[in-house]
N, C-alpha and C. Protein backbone atom coordinates (compact mmCIF):
# COMPACT_ATOMS: atom_id res chain seq x y z
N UNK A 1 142.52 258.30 7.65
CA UNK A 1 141.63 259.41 7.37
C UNK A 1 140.17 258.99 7.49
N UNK A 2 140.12 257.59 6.97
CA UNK A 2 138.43 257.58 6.91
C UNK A 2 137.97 256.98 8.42
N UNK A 3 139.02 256.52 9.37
CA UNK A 3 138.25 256.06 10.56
C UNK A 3 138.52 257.25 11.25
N UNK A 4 138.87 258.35 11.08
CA UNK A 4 138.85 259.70 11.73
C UNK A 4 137.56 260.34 11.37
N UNK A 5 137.16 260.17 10.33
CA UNK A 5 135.59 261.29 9.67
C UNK A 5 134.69 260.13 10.10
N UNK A 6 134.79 258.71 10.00
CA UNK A 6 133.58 258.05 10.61
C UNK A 6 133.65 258.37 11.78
N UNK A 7 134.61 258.22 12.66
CA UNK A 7 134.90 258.73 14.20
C UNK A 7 133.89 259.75 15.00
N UNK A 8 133.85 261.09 14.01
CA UNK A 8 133.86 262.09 13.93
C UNK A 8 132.21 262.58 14.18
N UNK A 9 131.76 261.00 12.74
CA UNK A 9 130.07 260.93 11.98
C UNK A 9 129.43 260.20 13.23
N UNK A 10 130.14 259.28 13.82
CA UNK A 10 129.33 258.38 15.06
C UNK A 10 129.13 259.55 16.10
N UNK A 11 130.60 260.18 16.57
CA UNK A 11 130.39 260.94 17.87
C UNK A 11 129.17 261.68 17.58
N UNK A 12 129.09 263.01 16.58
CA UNK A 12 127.64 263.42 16.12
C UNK A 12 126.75 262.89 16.23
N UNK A 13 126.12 261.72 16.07
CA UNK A 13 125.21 261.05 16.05
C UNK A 13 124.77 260.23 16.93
N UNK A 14 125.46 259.96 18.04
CA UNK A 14 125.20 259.87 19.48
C UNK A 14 124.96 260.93 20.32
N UNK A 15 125.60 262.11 20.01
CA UNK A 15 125.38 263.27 20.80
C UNK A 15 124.36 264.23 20.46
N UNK A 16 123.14 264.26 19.59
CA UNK A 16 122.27 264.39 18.92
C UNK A 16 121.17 263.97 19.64
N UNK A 17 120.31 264.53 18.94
CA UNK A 17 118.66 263.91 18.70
C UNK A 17 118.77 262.87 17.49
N UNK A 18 117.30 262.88 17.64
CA UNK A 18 116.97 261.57 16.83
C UNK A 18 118.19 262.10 15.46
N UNK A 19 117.66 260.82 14.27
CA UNK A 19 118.53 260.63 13.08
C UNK A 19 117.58 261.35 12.48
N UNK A 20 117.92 261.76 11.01
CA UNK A 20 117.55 262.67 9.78
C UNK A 20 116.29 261.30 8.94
N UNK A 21 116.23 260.45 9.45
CA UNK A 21 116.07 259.02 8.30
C UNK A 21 114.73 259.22 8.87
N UNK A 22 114.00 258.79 8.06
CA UNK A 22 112.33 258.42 8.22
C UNK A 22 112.14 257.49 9.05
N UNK A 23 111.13 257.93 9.95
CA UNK A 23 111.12 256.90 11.38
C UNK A 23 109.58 256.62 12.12
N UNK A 24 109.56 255.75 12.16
CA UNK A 24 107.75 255.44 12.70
C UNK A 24 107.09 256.15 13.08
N UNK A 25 107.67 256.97 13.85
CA UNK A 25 107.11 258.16 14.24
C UNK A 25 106.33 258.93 13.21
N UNK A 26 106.50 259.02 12.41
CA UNK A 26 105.64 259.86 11.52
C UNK A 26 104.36 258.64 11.27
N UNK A 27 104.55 257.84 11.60
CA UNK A 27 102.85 256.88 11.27
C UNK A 27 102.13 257.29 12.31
N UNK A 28 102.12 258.01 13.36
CA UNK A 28 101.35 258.53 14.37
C UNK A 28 101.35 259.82 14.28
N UNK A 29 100.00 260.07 14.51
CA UNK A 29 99.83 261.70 13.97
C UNK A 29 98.31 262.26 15.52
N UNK A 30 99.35 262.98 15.73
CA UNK A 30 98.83 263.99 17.15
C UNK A 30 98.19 265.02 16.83
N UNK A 31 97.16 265.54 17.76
CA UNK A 31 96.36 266.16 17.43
C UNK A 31 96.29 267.62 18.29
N UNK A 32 95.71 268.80 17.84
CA UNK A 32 96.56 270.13 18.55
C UNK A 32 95.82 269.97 20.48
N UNK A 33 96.26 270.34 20.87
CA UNK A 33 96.23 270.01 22.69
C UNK A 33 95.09 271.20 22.95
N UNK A 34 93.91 270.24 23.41
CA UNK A 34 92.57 271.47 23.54
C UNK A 34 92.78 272.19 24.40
N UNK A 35 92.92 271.99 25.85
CA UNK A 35 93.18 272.02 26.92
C UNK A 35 94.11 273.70 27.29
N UNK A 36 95.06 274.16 26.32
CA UNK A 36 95.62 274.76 26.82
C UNK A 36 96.00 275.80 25.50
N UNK A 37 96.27 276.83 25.17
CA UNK A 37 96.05 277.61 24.26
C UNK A 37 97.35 278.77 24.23
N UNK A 38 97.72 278.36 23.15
CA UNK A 38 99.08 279.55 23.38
C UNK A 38 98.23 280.96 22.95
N UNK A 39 98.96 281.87 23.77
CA UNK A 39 98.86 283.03 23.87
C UNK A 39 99.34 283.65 22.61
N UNK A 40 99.01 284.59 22.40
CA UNK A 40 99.24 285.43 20.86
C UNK A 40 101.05 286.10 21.13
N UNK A 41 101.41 285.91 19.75
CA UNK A 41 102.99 286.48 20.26
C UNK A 41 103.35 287.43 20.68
N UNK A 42 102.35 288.81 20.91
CA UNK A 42 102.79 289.98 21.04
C UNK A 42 102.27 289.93 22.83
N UNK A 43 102.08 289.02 22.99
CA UNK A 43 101.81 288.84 24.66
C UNK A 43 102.89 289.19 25.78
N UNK A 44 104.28 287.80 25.37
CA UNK A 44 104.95 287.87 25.99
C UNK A 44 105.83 289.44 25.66
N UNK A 45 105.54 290.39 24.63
CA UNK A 45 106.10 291.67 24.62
C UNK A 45 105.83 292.26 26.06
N UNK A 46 104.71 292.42 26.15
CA UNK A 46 103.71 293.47 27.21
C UNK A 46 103.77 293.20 28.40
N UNK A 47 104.26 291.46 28.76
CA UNK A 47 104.44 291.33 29.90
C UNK A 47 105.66 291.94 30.65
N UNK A 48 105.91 292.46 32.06
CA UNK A 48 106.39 292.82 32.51
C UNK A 48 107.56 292.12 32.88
N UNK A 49 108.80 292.52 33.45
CA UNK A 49 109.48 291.43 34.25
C UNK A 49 109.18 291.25 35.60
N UNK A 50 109.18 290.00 36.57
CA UNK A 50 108.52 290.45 38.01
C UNK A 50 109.49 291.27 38.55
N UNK A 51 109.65 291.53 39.54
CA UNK A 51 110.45 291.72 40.74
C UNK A 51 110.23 291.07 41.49
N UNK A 52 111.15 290.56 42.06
CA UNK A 52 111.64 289.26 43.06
C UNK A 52 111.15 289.59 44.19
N UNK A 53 111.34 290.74 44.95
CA UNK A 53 110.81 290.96 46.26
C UNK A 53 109.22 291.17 46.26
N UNK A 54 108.27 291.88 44.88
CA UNK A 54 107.05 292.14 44.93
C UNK A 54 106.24 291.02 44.36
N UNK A 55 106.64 289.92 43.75
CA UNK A 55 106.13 289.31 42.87
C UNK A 55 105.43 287.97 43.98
N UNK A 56 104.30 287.76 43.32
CA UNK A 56 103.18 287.11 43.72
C UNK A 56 103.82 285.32 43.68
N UNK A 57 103.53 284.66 44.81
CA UNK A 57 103.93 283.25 44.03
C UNK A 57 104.20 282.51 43.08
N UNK A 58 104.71 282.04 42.23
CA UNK A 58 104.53 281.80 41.03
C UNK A 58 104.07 280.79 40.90
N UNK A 59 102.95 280.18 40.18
CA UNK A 59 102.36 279.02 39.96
C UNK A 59 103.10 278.10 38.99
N UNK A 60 102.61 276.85 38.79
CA UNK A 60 102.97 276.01 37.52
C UNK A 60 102.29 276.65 36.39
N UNK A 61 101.24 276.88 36.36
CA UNK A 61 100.55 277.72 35.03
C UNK A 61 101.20 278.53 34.82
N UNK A 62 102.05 279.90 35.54
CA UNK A 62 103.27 280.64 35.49
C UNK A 62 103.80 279.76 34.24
N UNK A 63 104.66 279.14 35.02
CA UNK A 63 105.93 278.18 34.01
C UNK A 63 105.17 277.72 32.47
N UNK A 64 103.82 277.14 32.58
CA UNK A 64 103.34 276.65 31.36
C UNK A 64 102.54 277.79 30.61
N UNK A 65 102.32 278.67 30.77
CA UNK A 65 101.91 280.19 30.17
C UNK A 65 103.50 280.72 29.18
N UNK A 66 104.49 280.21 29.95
CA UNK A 66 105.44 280.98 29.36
C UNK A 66 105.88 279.99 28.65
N UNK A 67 105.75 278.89 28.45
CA UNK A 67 106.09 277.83 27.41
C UNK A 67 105.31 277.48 26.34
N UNK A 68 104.28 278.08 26.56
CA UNK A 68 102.87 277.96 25.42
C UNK A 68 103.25 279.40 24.86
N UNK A 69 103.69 280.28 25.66
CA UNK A 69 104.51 281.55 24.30
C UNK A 69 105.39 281.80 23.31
N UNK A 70 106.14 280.34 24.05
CA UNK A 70 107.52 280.06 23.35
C UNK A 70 106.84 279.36 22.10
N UNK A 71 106.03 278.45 22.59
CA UNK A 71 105.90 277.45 21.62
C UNK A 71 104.74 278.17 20.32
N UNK A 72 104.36 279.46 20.80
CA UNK A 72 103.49 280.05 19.37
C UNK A 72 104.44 280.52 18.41
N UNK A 73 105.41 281.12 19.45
CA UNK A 73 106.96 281.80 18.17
C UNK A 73 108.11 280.34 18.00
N UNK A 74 107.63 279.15 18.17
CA UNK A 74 108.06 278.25 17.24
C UNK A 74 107.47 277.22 16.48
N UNK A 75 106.03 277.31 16.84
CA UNK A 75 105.75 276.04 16.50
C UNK A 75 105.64 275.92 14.78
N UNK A 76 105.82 274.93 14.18
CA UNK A 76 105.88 274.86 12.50
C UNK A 76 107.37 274.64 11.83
N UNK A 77 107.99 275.63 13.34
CA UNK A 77 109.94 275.26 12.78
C UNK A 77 110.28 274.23 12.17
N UNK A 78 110.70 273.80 11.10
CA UNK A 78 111.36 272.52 10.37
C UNK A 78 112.27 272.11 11.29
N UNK A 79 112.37 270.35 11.76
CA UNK A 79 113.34 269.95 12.46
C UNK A 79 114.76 270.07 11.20
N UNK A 80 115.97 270.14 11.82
CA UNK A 80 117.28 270.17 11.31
C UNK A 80 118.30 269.63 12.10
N UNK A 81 118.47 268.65 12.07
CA UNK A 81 119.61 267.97 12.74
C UNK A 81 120.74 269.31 13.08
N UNK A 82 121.26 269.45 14.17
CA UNK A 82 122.41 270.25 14.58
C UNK A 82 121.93 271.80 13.88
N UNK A 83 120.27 271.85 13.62
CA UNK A 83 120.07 273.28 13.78
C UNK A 83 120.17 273.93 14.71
N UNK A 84 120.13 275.38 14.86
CA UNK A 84 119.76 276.36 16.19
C UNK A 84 118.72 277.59 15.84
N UNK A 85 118.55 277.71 14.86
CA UNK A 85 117.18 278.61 14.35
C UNK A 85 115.98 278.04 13.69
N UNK A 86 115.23 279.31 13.42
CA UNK A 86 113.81 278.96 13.12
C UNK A 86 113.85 278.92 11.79
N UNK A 87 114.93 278.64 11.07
CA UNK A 87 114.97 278.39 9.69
C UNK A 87 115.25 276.61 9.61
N UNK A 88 115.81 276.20 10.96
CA UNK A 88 115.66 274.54 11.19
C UNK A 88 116.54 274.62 12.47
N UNK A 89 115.89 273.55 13.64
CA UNK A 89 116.29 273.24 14.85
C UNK A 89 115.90 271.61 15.10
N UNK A 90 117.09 271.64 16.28
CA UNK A 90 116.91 269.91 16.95
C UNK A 90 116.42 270.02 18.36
N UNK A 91 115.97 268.69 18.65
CA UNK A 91 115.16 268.69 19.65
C UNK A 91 115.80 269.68 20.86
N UNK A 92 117.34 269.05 21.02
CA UNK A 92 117.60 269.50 22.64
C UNK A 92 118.49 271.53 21.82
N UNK A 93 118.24 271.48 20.90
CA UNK A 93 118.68 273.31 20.82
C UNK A 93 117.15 273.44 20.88
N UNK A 94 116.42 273.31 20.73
CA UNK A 94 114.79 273.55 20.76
C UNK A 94 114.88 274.04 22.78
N UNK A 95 115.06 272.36 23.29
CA UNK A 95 114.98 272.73 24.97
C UNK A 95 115.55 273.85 25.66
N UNK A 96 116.95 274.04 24.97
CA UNK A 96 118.11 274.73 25.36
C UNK A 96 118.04 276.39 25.23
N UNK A 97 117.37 276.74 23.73
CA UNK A 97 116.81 278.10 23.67
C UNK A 97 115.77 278.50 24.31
N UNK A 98 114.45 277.45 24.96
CA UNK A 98 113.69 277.84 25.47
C UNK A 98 114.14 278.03 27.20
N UNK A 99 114.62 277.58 27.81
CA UNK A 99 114.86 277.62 28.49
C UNK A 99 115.75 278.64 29.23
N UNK A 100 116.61 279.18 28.19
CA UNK A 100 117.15 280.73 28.39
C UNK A 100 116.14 281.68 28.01
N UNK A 101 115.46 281.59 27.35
CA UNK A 101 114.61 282.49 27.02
C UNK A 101 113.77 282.93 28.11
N UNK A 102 113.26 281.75 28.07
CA UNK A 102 111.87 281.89 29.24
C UNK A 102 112.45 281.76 30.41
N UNK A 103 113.20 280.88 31.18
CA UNK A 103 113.77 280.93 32.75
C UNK A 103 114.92 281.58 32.97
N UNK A 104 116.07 281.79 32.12
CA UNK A 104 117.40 282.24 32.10
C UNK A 104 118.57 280.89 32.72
N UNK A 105 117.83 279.92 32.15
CA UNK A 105 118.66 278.79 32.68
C UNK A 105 119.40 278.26 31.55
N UNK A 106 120.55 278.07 31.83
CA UNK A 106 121.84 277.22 30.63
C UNK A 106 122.22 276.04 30.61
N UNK A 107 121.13 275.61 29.65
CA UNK A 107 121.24 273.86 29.80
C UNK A 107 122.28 273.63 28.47
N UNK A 108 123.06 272.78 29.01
CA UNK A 108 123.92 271.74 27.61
C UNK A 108 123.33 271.76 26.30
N UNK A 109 123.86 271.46 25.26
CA UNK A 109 123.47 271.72 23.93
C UNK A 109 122.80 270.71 23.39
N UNK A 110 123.47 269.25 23.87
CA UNK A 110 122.83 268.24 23.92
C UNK A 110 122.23 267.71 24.61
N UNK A 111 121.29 266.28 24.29
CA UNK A 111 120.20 265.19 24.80
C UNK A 111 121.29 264.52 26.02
N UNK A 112 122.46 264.45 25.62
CA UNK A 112 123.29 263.41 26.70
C UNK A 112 123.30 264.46 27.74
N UNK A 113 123.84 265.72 27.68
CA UNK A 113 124.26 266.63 28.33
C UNK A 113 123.17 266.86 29.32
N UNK A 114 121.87 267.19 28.79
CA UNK A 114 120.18 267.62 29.23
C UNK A 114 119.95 266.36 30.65
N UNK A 115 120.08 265.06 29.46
CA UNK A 115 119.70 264.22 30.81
C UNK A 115 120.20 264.09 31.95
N UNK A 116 121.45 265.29 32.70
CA UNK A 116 122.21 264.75 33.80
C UNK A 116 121.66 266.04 34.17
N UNK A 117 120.96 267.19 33.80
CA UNK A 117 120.40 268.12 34.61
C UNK A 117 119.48 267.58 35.14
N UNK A 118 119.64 268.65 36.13
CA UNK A 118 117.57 268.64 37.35
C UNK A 118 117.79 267.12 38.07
N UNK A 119 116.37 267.33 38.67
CA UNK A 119 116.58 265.58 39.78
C UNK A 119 115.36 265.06 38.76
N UNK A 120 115.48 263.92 38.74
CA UNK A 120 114.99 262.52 37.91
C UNK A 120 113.32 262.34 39.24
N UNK A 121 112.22 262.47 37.95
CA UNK A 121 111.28 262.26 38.70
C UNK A 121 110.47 261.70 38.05
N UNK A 122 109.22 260.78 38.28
CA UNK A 122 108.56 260.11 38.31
C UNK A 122 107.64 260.41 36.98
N UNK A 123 107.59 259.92 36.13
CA UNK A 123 106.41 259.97 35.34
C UNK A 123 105.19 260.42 35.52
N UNK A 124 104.55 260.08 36.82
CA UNK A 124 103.23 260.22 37.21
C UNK A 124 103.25 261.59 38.15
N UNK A 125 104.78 262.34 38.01
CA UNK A 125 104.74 263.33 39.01
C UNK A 125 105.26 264.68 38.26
N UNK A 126 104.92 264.27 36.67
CA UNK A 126 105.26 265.72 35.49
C UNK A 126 104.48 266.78 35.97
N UNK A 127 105.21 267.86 35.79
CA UNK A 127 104.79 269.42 35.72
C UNK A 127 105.73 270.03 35.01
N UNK A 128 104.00 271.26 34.02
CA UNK A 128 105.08 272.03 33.07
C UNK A 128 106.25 272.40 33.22
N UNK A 129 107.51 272.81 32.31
CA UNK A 129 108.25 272.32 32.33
C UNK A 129 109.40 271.48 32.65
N UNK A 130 109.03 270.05 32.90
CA UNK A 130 109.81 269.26 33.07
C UNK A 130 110.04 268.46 31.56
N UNK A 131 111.74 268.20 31.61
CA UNK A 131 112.12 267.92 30.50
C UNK A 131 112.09 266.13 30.50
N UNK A 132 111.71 265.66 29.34
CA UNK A 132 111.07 264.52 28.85
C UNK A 132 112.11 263.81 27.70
N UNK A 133 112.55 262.76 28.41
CA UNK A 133 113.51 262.05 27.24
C UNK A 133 113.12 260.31 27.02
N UNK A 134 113.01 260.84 25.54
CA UNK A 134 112.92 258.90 24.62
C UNK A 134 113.94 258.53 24.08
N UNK A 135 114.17 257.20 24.25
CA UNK A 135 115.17 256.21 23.54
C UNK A 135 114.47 255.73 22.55
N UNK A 136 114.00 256.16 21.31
CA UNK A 136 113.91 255.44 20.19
C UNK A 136 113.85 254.43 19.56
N UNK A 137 115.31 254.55 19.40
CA UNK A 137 116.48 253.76 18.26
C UNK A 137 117.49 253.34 19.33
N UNK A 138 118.51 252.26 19.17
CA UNK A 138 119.28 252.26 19.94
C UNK A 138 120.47 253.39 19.28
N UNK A 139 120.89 253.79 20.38
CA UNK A 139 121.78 255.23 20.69
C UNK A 139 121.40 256.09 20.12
N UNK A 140 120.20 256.62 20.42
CA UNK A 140 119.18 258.10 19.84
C UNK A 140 118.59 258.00 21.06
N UNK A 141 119.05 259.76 21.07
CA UNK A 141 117.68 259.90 22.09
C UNK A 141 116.85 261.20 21.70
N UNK A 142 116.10 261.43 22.41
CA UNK A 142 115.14 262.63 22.11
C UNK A 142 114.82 263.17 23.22
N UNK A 143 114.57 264.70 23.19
CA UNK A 143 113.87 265.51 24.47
C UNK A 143 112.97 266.23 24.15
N UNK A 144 111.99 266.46 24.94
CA UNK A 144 110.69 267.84 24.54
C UNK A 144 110.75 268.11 26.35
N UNK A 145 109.69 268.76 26.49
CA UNK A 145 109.68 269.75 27.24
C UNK A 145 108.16 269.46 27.48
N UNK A 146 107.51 269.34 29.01
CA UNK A 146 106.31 268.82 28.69
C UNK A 146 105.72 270.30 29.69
N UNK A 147 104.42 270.39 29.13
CA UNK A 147 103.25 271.55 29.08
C UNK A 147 102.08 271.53 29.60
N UNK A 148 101.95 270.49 30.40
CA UNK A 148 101.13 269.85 30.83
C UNK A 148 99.85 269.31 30.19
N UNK A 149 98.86 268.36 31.00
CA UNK A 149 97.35 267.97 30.53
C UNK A 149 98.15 266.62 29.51
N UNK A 150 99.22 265.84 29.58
CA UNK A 150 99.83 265.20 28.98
C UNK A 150 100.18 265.51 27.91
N UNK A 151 100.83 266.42 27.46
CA UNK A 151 101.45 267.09 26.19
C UNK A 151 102.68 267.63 26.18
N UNK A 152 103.71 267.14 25.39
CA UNK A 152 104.92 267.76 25.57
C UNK A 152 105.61 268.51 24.22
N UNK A 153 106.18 269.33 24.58
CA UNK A 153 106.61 270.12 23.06
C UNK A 153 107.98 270.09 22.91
N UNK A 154 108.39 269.57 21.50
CA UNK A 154 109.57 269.53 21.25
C UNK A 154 109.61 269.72 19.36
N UNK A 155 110.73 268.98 19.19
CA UNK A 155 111.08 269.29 17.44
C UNK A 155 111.18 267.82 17.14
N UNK A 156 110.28 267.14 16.30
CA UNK A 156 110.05 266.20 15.92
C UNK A 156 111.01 266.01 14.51
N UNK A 157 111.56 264.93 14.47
CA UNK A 157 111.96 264.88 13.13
C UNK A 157 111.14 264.82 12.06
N UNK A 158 109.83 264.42 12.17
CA UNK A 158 109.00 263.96 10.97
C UNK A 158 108.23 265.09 10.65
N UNK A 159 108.16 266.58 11.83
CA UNK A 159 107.10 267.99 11.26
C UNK A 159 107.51 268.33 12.14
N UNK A 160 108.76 268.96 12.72
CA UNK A 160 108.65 269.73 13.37
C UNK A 160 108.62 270.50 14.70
N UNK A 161 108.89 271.85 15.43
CA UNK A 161 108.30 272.38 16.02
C UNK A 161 106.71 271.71 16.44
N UNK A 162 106.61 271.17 17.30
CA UNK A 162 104.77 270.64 17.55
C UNK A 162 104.75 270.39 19.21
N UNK A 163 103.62 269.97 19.82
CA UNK A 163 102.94 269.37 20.67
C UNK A 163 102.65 267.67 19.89
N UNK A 164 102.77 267.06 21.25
CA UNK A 164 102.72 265.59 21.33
C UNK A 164 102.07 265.23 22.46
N UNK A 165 101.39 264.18 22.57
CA UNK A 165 101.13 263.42 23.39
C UNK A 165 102.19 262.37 24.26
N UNK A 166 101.87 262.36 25.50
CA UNK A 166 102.97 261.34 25.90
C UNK A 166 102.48 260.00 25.84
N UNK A 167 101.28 259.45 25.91
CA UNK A 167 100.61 258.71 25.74
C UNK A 167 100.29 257.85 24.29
N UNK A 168 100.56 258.93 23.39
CA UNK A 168 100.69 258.52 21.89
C UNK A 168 101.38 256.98 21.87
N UNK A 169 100.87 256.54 21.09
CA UNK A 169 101.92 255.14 21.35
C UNK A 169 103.05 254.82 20.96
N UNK A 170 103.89 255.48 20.49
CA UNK A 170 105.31 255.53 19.51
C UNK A 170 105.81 256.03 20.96
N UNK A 171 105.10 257.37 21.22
CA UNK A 171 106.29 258.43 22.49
C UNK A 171 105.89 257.34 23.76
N UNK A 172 105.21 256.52 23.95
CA UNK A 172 104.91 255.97 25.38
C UNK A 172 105.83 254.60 25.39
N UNK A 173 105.62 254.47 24.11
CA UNK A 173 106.74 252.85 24.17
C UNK A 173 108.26 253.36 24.12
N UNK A 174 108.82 254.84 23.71
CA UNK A 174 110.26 255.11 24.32
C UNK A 174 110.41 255.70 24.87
N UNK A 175 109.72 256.27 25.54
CA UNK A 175 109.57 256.87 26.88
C UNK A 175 111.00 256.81 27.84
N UNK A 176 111.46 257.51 28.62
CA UNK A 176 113.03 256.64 29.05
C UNK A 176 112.95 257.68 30.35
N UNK A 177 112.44 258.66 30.46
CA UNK A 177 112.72 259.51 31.73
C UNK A 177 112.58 260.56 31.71
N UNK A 178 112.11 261.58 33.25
CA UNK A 178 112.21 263.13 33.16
C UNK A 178 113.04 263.41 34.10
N UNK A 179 113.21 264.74 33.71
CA UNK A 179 114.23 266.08 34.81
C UNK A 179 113.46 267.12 35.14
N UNK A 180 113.66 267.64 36.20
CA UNK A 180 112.81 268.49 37.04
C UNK A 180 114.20 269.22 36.78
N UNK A 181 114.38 270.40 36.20
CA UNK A 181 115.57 271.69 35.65
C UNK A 181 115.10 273.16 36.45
N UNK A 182 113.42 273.43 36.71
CA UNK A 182 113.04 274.54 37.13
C UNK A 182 111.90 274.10 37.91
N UNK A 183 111.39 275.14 38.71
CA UNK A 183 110.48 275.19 39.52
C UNK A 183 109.78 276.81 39.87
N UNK A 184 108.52 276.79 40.23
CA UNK A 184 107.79 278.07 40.68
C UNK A 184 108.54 278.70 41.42
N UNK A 185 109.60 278.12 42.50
CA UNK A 185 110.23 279.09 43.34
C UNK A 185 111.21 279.81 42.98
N UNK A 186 112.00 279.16 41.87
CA UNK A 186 113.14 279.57 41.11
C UNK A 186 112.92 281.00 40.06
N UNK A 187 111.77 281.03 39.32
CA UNK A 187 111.40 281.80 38.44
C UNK A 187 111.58 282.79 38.87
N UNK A 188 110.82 283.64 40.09
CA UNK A 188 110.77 285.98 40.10
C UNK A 188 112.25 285.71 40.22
N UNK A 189 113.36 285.06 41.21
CA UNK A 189 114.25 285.38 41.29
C UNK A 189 115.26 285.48 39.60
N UNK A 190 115.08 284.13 39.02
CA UNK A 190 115.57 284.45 37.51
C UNK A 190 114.72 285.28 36.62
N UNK A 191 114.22 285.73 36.20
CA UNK A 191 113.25 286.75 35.64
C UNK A 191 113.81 288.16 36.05
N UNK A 192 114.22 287.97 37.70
CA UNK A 192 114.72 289.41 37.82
C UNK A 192 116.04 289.99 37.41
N UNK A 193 116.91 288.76 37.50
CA UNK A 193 118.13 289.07 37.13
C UNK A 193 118.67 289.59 35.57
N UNK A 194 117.26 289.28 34.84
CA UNK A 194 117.80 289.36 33.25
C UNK A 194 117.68 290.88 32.99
């Protein structure tokens, strides 16, 4: 019985975000991202949906306009291990809701799952949303979602719903890789279908 519930406690905890336990990360403290300004929440109400055949190119500011909306109707959320609401959420249900929300794309529930989406690209070649994963701890990982101007948003265990720096020195020393999941060309066509 008890190597079945430890069994049970490891699989969870590999298939997760970070751990619940107090972690260095909170000795580094980020500061709000000047550069780019979420939009007020009643924004994304008013906006329209495109149409695919009329709709204007879509830019990367496109993609990071609509992730700086997401991130006004979450930011402050309490992290919660194996949450899915704004009463407490984890990093990759954080990625996973935004990403239906805003693109209509269905990413895995988990960090293991997340990292085998999209093609694997270069650090020096991020654009808003491309998804951003750290190795920590050994067998923890973490994802945010980056927003550009070097800032990525995810659910921190130590506060939260926030913006981060990638550069910060905690997120730059576990740094481990990105996924390219969406693109400008992909968007009027998903936007239209919803």
């Amino acid at each position: 019985m008890w190597r079945w519930i430890s069994g049970c406690v490891l699989a969870g905890f590999l298939a997760g975000c970070a751990t619940q336990q107090s972690s260095p990360q909170a000795h580094y403290y980020d500061v709000a991202m000047p550069s780019i300004t979420a939009p007020k929440a009643n924004a994304r109400a008013k906006q329209k949906k495109p149409d695919a055949q009329t709709s204007p190119v879509v830019q990367w500011s496109t993609i990071r306009d609509s992730l700086m909306s997401e991130y006004d109707e979450w930011s402050g959320t309490p992290y919660r291990y194996g949450g899915e609401s704004r009463s407490g959420i984890d990093c990759s249900a954080l990625v996973q809701q935004i990403f239906s929300n805003s693109f209509d794309i269905d990413l895995p529930r988990t960090t293991l799952g997340q990292v085998l989406e999209g093609d694997k690209i270069s650090k020096t070649a991020l654009k808003p949303g491309d998804l951003v994963f750290f190795r920590p701890y050994r067998g923890d990982r973490h994802v945010g979602i980056y927003v550009g101007d070097g800032y990525f948003m995810h659910a921190s265990s130590s506060s939260g719903v926030r913006l981060s720096r990638l550069d910060n020195p905690y997120w730059a020393r576990h740094y481990w890789q990105a996924r390219r999941t969406v693109t400008p060309k992909d968007i009027p066509a998903r936007l239209a279908m919803k």
